[in-house]
C-alpha atoms as a PDB file:
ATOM      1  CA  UNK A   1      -7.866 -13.192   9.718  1.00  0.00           C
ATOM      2  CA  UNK A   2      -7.555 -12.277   6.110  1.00  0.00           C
ATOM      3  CA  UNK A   3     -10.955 -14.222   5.219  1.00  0.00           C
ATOM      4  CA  UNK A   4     -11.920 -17.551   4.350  1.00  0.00           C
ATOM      5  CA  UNK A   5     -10.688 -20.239   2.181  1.00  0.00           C
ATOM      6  CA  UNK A   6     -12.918 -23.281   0.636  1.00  0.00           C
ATOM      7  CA  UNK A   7     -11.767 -26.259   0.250  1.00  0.00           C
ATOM      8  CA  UNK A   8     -13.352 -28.598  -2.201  1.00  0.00           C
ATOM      9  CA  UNK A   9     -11.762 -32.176  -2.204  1.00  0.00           C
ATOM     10  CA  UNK A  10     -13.543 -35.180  -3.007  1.00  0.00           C
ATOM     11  CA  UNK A  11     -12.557 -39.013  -2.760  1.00  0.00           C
ATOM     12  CA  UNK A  12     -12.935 -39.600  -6.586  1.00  0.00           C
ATOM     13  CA  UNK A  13     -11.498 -36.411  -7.711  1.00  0.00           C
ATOM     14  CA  UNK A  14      -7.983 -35.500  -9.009  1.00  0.00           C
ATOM     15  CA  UNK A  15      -7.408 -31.948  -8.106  1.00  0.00           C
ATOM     16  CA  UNK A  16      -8.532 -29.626  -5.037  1.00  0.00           C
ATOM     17  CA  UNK A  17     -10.259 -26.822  -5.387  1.00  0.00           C
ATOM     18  CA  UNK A  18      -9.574 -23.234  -3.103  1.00  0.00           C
ATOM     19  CA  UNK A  19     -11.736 -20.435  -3.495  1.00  0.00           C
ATOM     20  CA  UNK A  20     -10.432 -17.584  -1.773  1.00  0.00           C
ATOM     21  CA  UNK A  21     -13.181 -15.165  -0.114  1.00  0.00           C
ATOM     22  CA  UNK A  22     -12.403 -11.552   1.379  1.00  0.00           C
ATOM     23  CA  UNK A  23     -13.545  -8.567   3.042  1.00  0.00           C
ATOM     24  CA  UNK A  24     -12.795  -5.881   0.338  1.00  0.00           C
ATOM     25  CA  UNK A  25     -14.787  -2.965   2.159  1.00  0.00           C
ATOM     26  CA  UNK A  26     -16.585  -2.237   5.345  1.00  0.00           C
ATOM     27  CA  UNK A  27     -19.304  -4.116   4.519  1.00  0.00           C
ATOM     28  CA  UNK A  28     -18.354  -5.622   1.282  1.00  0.00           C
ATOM     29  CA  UNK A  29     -17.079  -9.038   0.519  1.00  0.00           C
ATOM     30  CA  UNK A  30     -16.082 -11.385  -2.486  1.00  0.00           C
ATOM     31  CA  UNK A  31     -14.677 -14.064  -3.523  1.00  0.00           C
ATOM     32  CA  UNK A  32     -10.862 -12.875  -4.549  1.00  0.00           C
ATOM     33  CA  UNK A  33      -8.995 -15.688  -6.023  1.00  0.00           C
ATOM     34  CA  UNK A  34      -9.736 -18.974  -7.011  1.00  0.00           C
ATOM     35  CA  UNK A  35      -6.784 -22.362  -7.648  1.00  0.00           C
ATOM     36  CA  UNK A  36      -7.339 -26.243  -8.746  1.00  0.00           C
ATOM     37  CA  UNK A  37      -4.716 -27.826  -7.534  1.00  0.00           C
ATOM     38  CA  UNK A  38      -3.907 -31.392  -9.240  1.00  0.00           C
ATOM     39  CA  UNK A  39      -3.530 -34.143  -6.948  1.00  0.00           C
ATOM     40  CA  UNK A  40      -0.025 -35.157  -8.578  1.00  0.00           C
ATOM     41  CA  UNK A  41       1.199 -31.638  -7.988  1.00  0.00           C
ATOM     42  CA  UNK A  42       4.800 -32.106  -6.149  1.00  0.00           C
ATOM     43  CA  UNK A  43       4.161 -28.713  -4.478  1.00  0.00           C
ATOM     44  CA  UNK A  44       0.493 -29.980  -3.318  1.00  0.00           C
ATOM     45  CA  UNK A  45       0.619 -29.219  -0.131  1.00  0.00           C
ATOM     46  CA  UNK A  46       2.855 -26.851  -0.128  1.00  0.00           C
ATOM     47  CA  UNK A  47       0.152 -24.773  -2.514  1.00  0.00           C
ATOM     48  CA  UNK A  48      -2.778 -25.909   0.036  1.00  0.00           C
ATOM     49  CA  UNK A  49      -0.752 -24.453   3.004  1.00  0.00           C
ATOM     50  CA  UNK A  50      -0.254 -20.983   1.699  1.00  0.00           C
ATOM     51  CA  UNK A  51      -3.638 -20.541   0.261  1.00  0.00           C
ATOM     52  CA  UNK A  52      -5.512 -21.302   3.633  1.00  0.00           C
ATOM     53  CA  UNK A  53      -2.900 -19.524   5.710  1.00  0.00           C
ATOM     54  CA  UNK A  54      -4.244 -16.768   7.851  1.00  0.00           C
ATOM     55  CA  UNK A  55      -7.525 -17.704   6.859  1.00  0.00           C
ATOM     56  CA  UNK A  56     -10.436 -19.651   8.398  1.00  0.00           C
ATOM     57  CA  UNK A  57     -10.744 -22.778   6.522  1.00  0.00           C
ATOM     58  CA  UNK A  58     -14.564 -24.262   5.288  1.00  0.00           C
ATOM     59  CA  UNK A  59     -14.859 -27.380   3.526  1.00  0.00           C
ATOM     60  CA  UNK A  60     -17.219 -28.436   1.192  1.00  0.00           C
ATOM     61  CA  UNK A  61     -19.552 -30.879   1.969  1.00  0.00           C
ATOM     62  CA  UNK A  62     -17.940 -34.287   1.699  1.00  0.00           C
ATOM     63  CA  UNK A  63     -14.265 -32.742   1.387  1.00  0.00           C
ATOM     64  CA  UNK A  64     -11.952 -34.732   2.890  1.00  0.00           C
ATOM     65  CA  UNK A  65      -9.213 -32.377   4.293  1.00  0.00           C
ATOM     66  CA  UNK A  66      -5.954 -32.241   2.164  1.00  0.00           C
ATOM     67  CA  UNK A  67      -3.883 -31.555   4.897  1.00  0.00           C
ATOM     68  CA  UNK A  68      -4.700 -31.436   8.444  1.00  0.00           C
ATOM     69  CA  UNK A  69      -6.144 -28.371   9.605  1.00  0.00           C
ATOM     70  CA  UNK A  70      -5.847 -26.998  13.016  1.00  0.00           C
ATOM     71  CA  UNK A  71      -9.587 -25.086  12.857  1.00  0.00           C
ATOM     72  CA  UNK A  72     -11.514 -25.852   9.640  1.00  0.00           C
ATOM     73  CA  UNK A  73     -14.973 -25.762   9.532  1.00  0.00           C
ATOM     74  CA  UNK A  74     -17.889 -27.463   7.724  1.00  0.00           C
ATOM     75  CA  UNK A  75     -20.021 -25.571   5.153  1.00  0.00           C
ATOM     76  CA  UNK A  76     -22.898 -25.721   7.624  1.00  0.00           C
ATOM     77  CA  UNK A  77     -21.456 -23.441  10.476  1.00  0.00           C
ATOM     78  CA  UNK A  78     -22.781 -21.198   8.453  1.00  0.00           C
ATOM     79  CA  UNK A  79     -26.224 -21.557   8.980  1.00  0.00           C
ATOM     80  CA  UNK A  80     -25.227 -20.319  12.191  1.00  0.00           C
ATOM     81  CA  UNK A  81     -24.017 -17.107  11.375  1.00  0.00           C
ATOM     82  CA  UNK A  82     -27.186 -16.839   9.338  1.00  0.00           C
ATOM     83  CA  UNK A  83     -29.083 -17.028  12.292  1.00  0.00           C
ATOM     84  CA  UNK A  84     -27.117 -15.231  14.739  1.00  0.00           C
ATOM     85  CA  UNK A  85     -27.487 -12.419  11.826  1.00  0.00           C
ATOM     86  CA  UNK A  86     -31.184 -12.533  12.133  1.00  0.00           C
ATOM     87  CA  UNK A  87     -31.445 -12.173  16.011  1.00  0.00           C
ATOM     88  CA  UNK A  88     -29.076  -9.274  15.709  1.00  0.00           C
ATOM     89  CA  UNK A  89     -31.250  -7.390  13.373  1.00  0.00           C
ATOM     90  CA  UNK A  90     -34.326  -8.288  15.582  1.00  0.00           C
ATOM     91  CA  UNK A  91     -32.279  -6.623  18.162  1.00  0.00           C
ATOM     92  CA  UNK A  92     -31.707  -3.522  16.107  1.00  0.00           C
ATOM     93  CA  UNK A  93     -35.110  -3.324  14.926  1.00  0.00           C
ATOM     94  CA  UNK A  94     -36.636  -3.445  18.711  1.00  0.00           C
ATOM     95  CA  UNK A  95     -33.861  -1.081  19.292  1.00  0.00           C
ATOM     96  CA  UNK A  96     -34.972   1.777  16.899  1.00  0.00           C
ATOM     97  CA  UNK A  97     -38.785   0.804  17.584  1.00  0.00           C
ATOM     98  CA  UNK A  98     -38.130   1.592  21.523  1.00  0.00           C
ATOM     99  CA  UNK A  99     -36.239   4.479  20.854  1.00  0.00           C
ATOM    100  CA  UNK A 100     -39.228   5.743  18.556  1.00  0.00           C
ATOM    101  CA  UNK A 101     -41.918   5.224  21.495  1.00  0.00           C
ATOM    102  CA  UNK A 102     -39.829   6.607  23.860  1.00  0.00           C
ATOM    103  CA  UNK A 103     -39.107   9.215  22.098  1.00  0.00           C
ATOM    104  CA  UNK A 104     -41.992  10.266  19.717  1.00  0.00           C
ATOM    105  CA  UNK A 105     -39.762   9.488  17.112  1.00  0.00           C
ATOM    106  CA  UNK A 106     -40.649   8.341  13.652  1.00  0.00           C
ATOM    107  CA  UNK A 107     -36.852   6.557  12.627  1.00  0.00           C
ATOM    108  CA  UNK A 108     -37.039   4.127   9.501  1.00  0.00           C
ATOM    109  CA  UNK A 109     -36.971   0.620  10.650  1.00  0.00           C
ATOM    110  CA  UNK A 110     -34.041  -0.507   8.172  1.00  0.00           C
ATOM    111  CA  UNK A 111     -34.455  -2.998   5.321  1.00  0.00           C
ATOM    112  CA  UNK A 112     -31.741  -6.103   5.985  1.00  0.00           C
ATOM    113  CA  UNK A 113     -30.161  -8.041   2.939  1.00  0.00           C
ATOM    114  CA  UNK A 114     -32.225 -11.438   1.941  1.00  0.00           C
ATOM    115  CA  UNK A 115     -30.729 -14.484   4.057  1.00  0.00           C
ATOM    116  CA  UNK A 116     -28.639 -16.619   1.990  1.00  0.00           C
ATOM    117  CA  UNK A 117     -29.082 -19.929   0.496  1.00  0.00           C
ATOM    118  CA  UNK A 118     -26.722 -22.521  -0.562  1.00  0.00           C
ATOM    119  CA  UNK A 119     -27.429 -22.468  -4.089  1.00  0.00           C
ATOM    120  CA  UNK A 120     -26.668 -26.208  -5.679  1.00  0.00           C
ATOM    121  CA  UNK A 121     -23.440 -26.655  -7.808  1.00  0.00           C
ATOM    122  CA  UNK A 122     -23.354 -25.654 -11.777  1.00  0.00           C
ATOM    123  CA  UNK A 123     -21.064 -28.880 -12.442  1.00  0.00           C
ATOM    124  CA  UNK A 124     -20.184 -31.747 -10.450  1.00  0.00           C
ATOM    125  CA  UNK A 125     -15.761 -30.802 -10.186  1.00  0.00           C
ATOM    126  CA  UNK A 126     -14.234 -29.182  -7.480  1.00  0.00           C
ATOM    127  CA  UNK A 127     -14.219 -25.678  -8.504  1.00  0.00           C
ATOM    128  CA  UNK A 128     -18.048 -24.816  -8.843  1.00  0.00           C
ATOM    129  CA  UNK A 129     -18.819 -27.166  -5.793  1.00  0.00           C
ATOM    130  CA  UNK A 130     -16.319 -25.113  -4.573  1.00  0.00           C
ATOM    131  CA  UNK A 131     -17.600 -21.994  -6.390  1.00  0.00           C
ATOM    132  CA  UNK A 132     -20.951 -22.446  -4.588  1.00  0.00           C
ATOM    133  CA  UNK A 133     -19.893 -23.147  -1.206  1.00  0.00           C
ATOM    134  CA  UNK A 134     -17.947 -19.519  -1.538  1.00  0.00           C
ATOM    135  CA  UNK A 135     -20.860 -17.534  -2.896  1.00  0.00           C
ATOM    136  CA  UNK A 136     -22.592 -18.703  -0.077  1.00  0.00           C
ATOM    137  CA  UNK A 137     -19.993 -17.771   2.210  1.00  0.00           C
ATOM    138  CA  UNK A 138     -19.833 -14.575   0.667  1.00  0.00           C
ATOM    139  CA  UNK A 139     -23.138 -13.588   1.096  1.00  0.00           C
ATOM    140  CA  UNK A 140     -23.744 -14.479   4.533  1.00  0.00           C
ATOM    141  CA  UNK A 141     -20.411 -12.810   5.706  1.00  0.00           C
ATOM    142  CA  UNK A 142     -22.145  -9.424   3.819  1.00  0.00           C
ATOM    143  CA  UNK A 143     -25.478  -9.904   5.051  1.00  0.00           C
ATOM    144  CA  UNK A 144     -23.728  -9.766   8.699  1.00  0.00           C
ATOM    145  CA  UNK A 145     -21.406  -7.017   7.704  1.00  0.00           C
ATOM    146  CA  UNK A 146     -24.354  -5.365   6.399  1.00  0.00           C
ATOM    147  CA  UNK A 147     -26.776  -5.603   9.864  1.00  0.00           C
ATOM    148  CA  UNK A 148     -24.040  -4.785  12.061  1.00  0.00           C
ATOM    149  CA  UNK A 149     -23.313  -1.140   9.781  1.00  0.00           C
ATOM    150  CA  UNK A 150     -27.092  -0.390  10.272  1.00  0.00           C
ATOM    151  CA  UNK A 151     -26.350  -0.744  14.281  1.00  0.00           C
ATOM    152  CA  UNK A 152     -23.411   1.335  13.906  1.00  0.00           C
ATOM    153  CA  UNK A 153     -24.824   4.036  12.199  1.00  0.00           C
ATOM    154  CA  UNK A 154     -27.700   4.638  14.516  1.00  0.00           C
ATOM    155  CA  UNK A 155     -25.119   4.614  17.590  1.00  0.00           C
ATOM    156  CA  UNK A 156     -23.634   7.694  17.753  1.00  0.00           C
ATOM    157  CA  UNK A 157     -26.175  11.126  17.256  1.00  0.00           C
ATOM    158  CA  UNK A 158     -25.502  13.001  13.839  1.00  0.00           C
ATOM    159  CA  UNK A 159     -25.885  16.164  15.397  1.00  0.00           C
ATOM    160  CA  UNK A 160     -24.600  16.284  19.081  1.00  0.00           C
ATOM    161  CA  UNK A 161     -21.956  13.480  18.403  1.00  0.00           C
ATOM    162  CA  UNK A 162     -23.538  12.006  21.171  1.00  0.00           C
ATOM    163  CA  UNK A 163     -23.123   8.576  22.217  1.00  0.00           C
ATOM    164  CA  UNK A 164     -25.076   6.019  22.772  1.00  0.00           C
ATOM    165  CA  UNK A 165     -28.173   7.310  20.762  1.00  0.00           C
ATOM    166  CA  UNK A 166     -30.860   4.663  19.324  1.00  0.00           C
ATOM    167  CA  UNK A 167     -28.839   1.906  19.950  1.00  0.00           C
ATOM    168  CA  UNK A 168     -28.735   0.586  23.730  1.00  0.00           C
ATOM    169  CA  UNK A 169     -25.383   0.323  25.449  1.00  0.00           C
ATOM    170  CA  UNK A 170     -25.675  -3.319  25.041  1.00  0.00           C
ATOM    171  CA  UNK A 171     -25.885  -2.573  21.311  1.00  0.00           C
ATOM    172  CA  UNK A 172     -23.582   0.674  21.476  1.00  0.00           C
ATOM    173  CA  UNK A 173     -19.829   0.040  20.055  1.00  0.00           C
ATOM    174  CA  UNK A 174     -17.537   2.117  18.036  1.00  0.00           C
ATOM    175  CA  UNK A 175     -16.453   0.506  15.204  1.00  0.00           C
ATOM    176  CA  UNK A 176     -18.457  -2.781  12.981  1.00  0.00           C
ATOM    177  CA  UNK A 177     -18.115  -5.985  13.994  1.00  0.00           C
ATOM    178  CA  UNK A 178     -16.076  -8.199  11.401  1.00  0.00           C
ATOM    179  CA  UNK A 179     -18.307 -11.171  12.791  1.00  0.00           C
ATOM    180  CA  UNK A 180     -20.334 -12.118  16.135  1.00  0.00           C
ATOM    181  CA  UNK A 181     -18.100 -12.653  18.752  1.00  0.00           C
ATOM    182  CA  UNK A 182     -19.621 -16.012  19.424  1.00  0.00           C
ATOM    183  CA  UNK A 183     -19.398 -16.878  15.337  1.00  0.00           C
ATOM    184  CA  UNK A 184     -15.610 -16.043  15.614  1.00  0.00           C
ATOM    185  CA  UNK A 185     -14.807 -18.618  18.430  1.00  0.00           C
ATOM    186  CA  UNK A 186     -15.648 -21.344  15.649  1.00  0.00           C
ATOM    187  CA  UNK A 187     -14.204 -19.674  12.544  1.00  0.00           C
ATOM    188  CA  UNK A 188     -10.225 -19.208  14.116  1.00  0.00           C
ATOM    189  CA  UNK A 189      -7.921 -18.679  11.101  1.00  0.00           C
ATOM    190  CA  UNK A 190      -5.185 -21.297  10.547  1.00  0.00           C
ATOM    191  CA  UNK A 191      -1.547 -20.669  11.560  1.00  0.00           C
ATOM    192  CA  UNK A 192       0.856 -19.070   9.481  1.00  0.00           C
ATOM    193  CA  UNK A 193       3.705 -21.198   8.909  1.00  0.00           C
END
């Protein structure tokens, strides 16, 4: 999955609007590329197709799809991934707290990003409702990026290259997790082609 596109189309409106959000480091991610499409465009959906190709789809609310999408999602799955974010960094915390009474240990509990919010629209058109939905996007795919790096780091033991270390075997894994396993059942990229 190359990311996530956002699709803003309303009933009243005359273009579409497809903000284009990325992963553009290990736990970095923004918003990449951004089109308004006009509604009279001969190559409409033609445009829609390759811009949300490969990527998980996530409309606005009260889009109506352009095309039909296999897999798209509404702007509110996301609330899910905030919260799935927050039990996993309840998990790590516990984690490092266990490890610190079993072990007389005196780790730092780590400090998480702020949980996002869906911050309201700066116009009423496509591209800042679409605009907004993406900064939202954007920020909850980090803060997850972000928690699951702090697990990772406390896996593996700095000096022995041990493995697991703080983090349980439950907990223990190799590489970061691009999104919960459970969170990327709902968010399947649509097909190529």
């Amino acid at each position: 999955m190359l990311g996530f596109a956002i699709v803003d189309r309303q009933p009243a409106a005359d273009a579409t609007a497809v903000w284009l959000t990325s992963r553009t480091g290990s736990t970095s991610v923004n918003n990449t590329n951004a089109v308004v499409i006009s509604h009279g465009d001969l190559d409409y959906d033609k445009k829609v197709r390759a811009l949300t190709a490969d990527r998980s789809v996530v409309l606005t609310t009260g889009t109506i799809a352009p095309v039909s999408f296999s897999h798209a999602v509404h702007v509110d799955a996301f609330d899910d991934l905030i919260k799935r974010t927050a039990i996993h960094q309840d998990r790590i915390c516990e984690a490092i707290s266990d490890y610190n009474s079993r072990n007389r240990k005196d780790l730092v509990i780590p400090s998480f990003l702020p949980a996002p919010v869906l911050i309201p629209p700066q116009g009423d058109e496509p591209q800042y409702r679409a605009l907004a939905v993406a900064n939202y996007v954007a920020q909850a795919w980090a803060a997850w990026l972000f928690t699951d790096e702090q697990r990772h780091r406390r896996t593996v033991a700095p000096k022995t290259g041990e493995s697991p270390w703080v983090m349980p075997v439950e907990l223990n894994g190799p590489t970061i997790a691009v999104l919960p396993a459970e969170f990327v059942d709902r968010v399947q990229p649509e097909p190529v082609g």
